[in-house]
Protein backbone atom coordinates (compact mmCIF):
# COMPACT_ATOMS: atom_id res chain seq x y z
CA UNK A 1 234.70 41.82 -21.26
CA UNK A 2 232.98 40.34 -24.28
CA UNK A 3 232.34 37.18 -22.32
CA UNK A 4 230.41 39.41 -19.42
CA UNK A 5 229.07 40.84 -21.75
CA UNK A 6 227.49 37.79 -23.36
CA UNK A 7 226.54 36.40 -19.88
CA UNK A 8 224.72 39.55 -18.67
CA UNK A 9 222.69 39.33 -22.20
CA UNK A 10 222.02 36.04 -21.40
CA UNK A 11 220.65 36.65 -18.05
CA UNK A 12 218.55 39.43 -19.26
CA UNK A 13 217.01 37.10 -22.20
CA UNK A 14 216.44 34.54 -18.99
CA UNK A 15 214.94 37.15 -17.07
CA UNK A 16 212.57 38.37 -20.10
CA UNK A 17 211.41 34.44 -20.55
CA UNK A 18 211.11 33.64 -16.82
CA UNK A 19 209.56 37.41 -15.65
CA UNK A 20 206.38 37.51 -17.41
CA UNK A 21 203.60 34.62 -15.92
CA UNK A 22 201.37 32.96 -18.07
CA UNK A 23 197.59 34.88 -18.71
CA UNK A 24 196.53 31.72 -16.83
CA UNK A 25 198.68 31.92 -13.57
CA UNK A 26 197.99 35.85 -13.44
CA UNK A 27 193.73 35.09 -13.47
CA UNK A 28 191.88 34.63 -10.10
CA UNK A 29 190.12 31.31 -9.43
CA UNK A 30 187.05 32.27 -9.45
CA UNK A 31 184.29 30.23 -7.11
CA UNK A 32 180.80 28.98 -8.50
CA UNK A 33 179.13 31.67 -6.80
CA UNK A 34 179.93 34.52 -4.09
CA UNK A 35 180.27 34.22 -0.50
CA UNK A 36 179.54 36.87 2.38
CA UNK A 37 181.24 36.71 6.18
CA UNK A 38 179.54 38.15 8.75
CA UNK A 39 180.04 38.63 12.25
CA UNK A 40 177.71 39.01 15.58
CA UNK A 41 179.28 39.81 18.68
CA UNK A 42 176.90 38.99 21.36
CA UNK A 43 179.39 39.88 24.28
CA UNK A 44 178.37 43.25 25.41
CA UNK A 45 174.91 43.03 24.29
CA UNK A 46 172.61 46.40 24.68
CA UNK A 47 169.38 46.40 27.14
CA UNK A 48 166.57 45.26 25.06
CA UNK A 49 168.24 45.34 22.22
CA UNK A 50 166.46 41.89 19.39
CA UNK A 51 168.52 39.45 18.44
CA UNK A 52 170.43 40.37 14.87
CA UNK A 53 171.18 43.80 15.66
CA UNK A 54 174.77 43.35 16.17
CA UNK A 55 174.91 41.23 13.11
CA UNK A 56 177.33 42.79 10.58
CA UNK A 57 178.06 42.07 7.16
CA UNK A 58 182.17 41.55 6.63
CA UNK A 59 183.05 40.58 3.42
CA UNK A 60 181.73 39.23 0.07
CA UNK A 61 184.27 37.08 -2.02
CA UNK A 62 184.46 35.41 -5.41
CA UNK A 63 187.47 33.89 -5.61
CA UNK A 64 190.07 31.25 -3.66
CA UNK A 65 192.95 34.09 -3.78
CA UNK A 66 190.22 36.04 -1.63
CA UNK A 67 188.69 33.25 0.78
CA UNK A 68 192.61 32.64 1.74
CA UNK A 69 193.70 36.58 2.49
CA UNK A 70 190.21 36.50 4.72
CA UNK A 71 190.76 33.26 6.23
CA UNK A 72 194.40 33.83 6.83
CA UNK A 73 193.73 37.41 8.25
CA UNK A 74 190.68 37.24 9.76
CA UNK A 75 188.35 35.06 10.02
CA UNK A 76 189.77 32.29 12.23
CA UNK A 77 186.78 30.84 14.97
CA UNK A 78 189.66 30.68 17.85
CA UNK A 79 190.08 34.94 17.63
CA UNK A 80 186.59 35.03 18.30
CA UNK A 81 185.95 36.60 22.02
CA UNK A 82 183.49 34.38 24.19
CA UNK A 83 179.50 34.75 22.63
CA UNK A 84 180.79 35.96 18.82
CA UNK A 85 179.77 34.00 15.81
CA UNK A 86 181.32 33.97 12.55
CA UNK A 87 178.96 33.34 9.27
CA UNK A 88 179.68 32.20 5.21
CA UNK A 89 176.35 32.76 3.74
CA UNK A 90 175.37 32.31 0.19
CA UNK A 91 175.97 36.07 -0.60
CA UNK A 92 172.28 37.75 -1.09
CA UNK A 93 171.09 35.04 1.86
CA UNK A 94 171.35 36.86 5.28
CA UNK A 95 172.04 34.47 8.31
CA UNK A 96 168.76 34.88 9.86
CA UNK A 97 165.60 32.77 10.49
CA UNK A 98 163.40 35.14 9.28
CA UNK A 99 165.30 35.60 5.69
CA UNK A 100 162.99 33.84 2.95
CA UNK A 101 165.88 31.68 1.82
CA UNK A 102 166.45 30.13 5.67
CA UNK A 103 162.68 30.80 6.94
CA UNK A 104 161.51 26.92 5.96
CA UNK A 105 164.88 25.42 6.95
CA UNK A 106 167.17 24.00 9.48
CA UNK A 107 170.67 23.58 10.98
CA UNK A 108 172.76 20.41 11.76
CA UNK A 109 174.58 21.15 14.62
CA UNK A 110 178.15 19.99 16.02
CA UNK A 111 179.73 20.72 19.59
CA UNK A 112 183.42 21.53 19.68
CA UNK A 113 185.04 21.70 23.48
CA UNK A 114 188.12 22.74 21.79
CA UNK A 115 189.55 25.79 19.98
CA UNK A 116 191.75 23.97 17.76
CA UNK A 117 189.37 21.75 16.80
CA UNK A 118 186.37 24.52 16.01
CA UNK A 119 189.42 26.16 13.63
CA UNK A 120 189.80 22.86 11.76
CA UNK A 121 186.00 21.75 11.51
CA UNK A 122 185.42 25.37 10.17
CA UNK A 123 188.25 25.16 8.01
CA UNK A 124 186.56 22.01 6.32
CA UNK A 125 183.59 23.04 6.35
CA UNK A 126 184.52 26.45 4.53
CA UNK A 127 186.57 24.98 1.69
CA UNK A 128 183.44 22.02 1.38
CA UNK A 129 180.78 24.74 0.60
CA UNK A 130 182.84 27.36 -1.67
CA UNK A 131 184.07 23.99 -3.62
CA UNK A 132 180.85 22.94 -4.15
CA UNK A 133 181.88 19.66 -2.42
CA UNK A 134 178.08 18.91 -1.23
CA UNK A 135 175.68 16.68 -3.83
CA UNK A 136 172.52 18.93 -2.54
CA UNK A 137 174.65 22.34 -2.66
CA UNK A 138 171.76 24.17 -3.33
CA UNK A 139 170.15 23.42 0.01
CA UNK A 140 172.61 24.69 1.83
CA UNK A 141 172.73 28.19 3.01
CA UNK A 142 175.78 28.59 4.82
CA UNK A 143 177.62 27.79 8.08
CA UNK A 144 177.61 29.16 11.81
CA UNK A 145 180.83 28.98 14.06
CA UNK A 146 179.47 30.19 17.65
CA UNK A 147 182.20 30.23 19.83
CA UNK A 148 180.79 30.07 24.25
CA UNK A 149 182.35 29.85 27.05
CA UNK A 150 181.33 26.09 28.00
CA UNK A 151 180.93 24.67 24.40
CA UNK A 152 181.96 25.76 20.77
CA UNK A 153 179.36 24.86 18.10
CA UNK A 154 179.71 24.78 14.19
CA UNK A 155 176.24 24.90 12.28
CA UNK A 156 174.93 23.93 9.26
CA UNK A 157 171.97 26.05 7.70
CA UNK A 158 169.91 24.45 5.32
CA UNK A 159 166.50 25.44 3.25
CA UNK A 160 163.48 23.29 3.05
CA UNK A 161 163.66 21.36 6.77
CA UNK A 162 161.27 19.17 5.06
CA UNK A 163 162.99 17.50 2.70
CA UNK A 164 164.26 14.48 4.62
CA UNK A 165 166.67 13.07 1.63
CA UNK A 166 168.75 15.79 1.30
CA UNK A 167 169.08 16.59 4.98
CA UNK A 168 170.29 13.34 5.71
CA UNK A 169 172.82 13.22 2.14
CA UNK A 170 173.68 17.07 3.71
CA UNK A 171 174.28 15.32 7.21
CA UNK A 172 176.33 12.51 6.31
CA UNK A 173 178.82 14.37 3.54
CA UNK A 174 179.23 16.95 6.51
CA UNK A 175 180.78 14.41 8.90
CA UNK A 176 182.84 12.85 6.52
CA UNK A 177 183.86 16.83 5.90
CA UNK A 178 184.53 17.54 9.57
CA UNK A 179 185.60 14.11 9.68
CA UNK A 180 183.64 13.38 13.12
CA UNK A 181 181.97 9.83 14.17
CA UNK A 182 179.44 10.65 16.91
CA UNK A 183 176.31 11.51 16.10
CA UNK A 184 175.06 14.60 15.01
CA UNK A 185 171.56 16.34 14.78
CA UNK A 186 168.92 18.30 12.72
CA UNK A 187 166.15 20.88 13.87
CA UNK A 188 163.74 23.16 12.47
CA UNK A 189 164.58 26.77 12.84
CA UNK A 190 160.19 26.53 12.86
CA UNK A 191 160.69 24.19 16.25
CA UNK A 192 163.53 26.87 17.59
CA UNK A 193 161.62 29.90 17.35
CA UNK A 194 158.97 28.36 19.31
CA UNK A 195 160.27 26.13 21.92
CA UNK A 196 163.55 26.79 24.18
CA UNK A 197 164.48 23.37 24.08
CA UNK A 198 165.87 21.96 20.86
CA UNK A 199 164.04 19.49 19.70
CA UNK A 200 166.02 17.26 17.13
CA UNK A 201 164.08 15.88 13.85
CA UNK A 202 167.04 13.84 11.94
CA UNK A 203 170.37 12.53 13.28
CA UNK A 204 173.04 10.83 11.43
């Protein structure tokens, strides 16, 4: 009796030592800044309706436990029905040409033929930006995963088109990212808005 005693006291006094996490393990990681989802479905939409209005805001996070319940949950590129984009935007910078932080800027773009692959390039390309991965982080404004029927596309936003350096230092960290070898491109949102056809301005 004494002896079960003693062990039962002994397992409590483990239980009291093991139960209660460290302060440290119980705080959130918080990121370097916040991050917004959003989501435009494009498949059903209304007669004359502009472009944008079925964009939605999802989500803001601030921290890694966050970003992985979303990611997990939600916001995986191969869910997407055909002609639905998913966005992570800079929270504050909506993902539109006409918002002042992406009105000067640009997107590298990267084609995707399958699902799998969109889910992993996104993947990358999420955990590169909310780790603060890129040298010329402040350029960027956030990443587009537009899934079609023909051909998936993941793209880049940037902020001053312009500046040629850190395009092409944005450009070549993404690859290595995404971890892809054939070429990708660069155009203006300027050159978009006015031409149909994209016309590139950098490549790497």
């Amino acid at each position: 009796m004494a002896s079960e005693a003693a062990g039962m006291e002994s397992g409590a006094a483990g239980m009291e030592s093991g139960a209660a996490p460290t302060e440290a393990a119980k705080q959130p990681h918080r990121l370097e800044r916040k991050w917004t989802f959003w989501f435009d479905n494009q498949s059903k939409p209304k007669q004359g309706a502009a472009w944008g209005t079925s964009l939605r805001k999802a989500y803001t996070f601030e921290t890694v436990e966050e970003f992985w319940c979303l990611y997990d949950q939600i916001f995986k590129p191969s869910k997407l029905p055909a002609n639905a984009d998913f966005h992570l935007f800079k929270a504050g910078v909506e993902p539109k040409w006409e918002d002042p932080e992406c009105a000067n800027g640009g997107k590298w773009t990267v084609a995707s033929s399958r699902k799998g692959n969109l889910d992993t390039m996104w993947l990358e390309t999420l955990m590169a930006l909310i780790g603060e991965q890129f040298d010329e982080a402040d350029e960027i404004c956030g990443v587009v995963a537009s899934v079609r029927q023909r051909q998936d596309k993941l793209a880049l936003w940037t902020k001053t088109a312009t500046n040629e350096a850190a395009q092409m230092s944005i450009g070549r960290k993404w690859k290595e990212v995404i971890d892809v070898t054939d070429k990708i491109t660069y155009s203006f949102h300027d050159d978009s808005r006015r031409e149909r056809s994209v016309k590139v301005r950098y490549n790497v």
